[in-house]
N, C-alpha and C. Protein backbone atom coordinates (compact mmCIF):
# COMPACT_ATOMS: atom_id res chain seq x y z
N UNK A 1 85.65 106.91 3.47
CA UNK A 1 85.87 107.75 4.64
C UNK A 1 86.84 107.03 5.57
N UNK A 2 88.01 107.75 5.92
CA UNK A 2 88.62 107.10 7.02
C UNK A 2 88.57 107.67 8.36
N UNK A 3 89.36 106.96 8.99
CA UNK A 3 89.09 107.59 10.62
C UNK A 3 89.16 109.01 11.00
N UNK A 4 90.12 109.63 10.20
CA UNK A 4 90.33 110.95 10.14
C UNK A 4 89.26 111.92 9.85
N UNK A 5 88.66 111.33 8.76
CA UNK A 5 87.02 112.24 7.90
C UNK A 5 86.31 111.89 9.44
N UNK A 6 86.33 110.89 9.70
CA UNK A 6 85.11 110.44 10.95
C UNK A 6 85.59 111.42 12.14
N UNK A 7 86.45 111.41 12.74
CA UNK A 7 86.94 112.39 14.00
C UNK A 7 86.33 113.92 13.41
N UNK A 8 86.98 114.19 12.21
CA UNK A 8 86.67 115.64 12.01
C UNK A 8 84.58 115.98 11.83
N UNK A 9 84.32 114.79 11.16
CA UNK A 9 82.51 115.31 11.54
C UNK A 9 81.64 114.45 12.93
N UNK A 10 82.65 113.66 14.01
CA UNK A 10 81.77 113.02 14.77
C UNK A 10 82.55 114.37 15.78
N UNK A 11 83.49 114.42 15.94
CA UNK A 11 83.84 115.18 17.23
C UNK A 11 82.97 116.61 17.58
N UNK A 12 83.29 117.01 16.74
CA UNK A 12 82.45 118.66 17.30
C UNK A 12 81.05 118.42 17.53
N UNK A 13 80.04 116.79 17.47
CA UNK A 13 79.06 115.93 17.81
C UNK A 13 79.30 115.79 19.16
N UNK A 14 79.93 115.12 19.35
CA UNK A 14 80.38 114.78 20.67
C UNK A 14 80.35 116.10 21.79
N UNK A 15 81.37 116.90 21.28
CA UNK A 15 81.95 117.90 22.25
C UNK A 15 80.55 118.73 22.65
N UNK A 16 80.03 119.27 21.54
CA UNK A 16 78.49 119.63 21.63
C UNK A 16 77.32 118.95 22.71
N UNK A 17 77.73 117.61 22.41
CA UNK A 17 76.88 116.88 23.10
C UNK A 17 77.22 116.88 25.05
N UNK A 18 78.58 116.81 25.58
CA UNK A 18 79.10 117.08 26.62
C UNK A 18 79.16 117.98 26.74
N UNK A 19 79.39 119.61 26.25
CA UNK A 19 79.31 120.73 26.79
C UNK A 19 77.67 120.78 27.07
N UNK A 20 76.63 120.47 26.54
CA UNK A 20 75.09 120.31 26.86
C UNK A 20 74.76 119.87 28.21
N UNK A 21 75.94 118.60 28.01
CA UNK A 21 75.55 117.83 29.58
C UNK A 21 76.19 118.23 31.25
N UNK A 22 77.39 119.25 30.70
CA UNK A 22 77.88 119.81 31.98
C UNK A 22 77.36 120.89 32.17
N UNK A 23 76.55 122.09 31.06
CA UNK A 23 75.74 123.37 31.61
C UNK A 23 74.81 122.82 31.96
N UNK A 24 73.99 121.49 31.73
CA UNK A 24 72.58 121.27 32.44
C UNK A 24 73.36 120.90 33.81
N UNK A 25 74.09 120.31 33.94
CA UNK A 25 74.48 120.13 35.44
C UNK A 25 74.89 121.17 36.24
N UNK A 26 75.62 122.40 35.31
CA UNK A 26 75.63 123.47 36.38
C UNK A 26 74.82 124.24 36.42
N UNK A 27 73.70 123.79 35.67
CA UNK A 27 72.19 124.37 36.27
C UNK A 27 71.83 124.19 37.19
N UNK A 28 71.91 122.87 37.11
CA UNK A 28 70.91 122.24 38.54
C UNK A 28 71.94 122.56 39.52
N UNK A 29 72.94 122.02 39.45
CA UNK A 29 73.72 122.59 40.73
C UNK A 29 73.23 124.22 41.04
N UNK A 30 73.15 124.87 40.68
CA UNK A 30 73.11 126.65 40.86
C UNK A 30 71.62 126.52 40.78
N UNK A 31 70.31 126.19 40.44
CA UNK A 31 68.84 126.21 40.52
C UNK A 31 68.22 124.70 41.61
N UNK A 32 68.51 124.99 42.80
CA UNK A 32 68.25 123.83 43.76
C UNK A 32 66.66 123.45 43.30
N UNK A 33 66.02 124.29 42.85
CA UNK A 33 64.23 124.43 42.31
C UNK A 33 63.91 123.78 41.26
N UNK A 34 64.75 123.30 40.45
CA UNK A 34 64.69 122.87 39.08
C UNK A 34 63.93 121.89 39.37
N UNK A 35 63.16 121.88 38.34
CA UNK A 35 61.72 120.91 38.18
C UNK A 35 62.23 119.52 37.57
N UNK A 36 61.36 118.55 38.29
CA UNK A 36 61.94 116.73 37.86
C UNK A 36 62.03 117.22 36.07
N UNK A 37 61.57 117.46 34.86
CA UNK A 37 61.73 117.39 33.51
C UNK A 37 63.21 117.93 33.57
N UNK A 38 63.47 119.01 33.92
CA UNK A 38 64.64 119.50 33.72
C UNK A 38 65.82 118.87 34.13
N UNK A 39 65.40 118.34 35.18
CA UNK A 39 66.41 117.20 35.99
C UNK A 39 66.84 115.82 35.03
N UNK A 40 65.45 115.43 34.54
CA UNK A 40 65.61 114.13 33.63
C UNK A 40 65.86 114.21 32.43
N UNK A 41 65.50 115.81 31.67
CA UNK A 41 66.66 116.31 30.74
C UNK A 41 67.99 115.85 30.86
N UNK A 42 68.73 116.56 31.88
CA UNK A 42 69.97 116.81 32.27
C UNK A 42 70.55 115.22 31.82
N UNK A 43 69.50 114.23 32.52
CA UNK A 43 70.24 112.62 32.77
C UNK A 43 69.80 112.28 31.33
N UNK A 44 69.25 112.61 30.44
CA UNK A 44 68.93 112.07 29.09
C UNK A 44 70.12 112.85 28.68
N UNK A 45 70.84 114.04 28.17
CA UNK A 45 71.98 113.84 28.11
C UNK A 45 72.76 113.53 28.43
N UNK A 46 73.69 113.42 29.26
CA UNK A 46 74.28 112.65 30.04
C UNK A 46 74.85 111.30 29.70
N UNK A 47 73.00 110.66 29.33
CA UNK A 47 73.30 108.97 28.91
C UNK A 47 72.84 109.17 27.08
N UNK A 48 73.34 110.47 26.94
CA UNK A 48 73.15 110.17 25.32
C UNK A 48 74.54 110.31 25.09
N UNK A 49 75.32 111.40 25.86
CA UNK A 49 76.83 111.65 25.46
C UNK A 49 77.20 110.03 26.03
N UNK A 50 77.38 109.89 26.96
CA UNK A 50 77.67 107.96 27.55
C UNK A 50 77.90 107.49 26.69
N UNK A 51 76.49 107.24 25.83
CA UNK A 51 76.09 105.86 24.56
C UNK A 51 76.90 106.38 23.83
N UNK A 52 76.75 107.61 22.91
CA UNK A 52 77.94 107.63 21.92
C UNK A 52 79.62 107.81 22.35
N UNK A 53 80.02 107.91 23.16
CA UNK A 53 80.70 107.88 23.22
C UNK A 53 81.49 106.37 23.68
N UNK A 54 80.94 105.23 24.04
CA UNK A 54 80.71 103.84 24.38
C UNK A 54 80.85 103.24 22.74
N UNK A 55 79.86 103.44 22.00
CA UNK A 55 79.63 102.99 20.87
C UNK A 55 80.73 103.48 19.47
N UNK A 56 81.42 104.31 20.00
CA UNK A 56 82.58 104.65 18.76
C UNK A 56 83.65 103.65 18.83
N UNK A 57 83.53 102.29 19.95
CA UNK A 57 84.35 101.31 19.41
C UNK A 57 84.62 100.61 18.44
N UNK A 58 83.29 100.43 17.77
CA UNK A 58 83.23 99.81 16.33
C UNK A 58 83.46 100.75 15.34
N UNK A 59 83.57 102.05 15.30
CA UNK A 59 84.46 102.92 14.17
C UNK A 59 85.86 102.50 14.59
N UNK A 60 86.27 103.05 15.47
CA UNK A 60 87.81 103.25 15.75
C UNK A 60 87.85 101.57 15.57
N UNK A 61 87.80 100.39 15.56
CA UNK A 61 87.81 98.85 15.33
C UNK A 61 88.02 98.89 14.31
N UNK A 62 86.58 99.44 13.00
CA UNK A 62 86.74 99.01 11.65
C UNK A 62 88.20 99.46 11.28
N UNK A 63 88.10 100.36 11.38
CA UNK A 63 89.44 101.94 10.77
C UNK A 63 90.36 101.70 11.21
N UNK A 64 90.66 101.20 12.14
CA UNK A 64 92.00 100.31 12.32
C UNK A 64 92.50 99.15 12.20
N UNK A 65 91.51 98.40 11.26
CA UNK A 65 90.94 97.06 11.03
C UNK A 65 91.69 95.75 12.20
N UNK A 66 90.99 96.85 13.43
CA UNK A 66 90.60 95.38 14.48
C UNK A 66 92.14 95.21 15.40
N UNK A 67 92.98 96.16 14.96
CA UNK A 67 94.38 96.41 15.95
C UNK A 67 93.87 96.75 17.38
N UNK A 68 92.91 97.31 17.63
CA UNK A 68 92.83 98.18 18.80
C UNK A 68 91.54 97.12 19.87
N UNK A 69 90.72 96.97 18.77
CA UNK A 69 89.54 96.26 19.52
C UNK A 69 89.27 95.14 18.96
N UNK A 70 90.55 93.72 19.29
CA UNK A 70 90.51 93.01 18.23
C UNK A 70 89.59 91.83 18.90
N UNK A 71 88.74 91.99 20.00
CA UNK A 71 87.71 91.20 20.15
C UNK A 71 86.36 91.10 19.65
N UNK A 72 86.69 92.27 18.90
CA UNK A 72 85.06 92.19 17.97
C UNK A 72 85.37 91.72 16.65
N UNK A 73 86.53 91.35 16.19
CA UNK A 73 87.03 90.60 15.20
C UNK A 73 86.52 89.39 15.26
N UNK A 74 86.21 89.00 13.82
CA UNK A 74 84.62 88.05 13.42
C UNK A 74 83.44 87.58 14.22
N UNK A 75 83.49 88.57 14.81
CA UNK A 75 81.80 88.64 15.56
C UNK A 75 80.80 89.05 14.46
N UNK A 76 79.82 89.00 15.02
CA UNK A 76 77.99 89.91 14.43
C UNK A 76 78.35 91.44 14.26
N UNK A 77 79.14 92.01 14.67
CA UNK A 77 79.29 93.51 15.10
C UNK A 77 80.14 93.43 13.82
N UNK A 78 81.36 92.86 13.44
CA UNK A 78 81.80 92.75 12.48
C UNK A 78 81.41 92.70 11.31
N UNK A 79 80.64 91.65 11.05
CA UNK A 79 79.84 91.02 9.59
C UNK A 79 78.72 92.28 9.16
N UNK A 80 77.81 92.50 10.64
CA UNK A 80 76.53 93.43 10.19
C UNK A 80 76.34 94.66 11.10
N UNK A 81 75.73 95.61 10.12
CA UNK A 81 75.90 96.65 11.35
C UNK A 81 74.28 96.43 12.40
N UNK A 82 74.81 97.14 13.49
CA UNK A 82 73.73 96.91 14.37
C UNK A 82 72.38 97.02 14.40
N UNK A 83 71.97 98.04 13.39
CA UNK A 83 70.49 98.37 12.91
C UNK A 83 70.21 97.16 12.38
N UNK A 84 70.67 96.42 11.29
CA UNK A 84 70.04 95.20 10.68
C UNK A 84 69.95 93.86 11.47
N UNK A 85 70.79 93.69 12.73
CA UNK A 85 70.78 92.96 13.75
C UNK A 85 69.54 92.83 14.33
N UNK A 86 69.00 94.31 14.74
CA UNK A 86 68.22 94.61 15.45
C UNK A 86 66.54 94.41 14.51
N UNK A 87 66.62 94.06 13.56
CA UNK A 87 65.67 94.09 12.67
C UNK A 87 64.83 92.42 12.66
């Protein structure tokens, strides 16, 4: 898979994920009543679009092998992916 396969099945992820996080906001903006869950909805997306979108440095790194983000060149992030780090 190259960067290209990756853009075409992470993006419409993404975009999905930010169009989620700006109608919950123009909820609450337009429902002053909205209940704290709905509110902390809103901020759980928000910081889910954030994280992935933060964390696609190490695709766009590998796939360009390290032109773009060449400080994670021979790090831990490099060698292993982060789940087995975390293990």
């Amino acid at each position: 898979m190259g960067i290209l396969e990756y853009f075409i099945y992470a993006f419409p992820v993404v975009m999905l994920e930010l169009i989620a996080a700006l109608a919950g906001t123009f909820y609450i903006r337009k429902v002053p009543a909205a209940s704290i869950w709905i509110k902390r909805f809103v901020y759980f997306l928000w910081f889910t679009f954030l994280i992935e979108a933060l964390a696609s440095y190490a695709v766009i790194g590998h796939f360009s092998s390290y032109k773009y983000f060449a400080f994670v060149k021979d790090t831990n992030f490099e060698k292993k992916p982060l789940v087995i780090q975390s293990i």
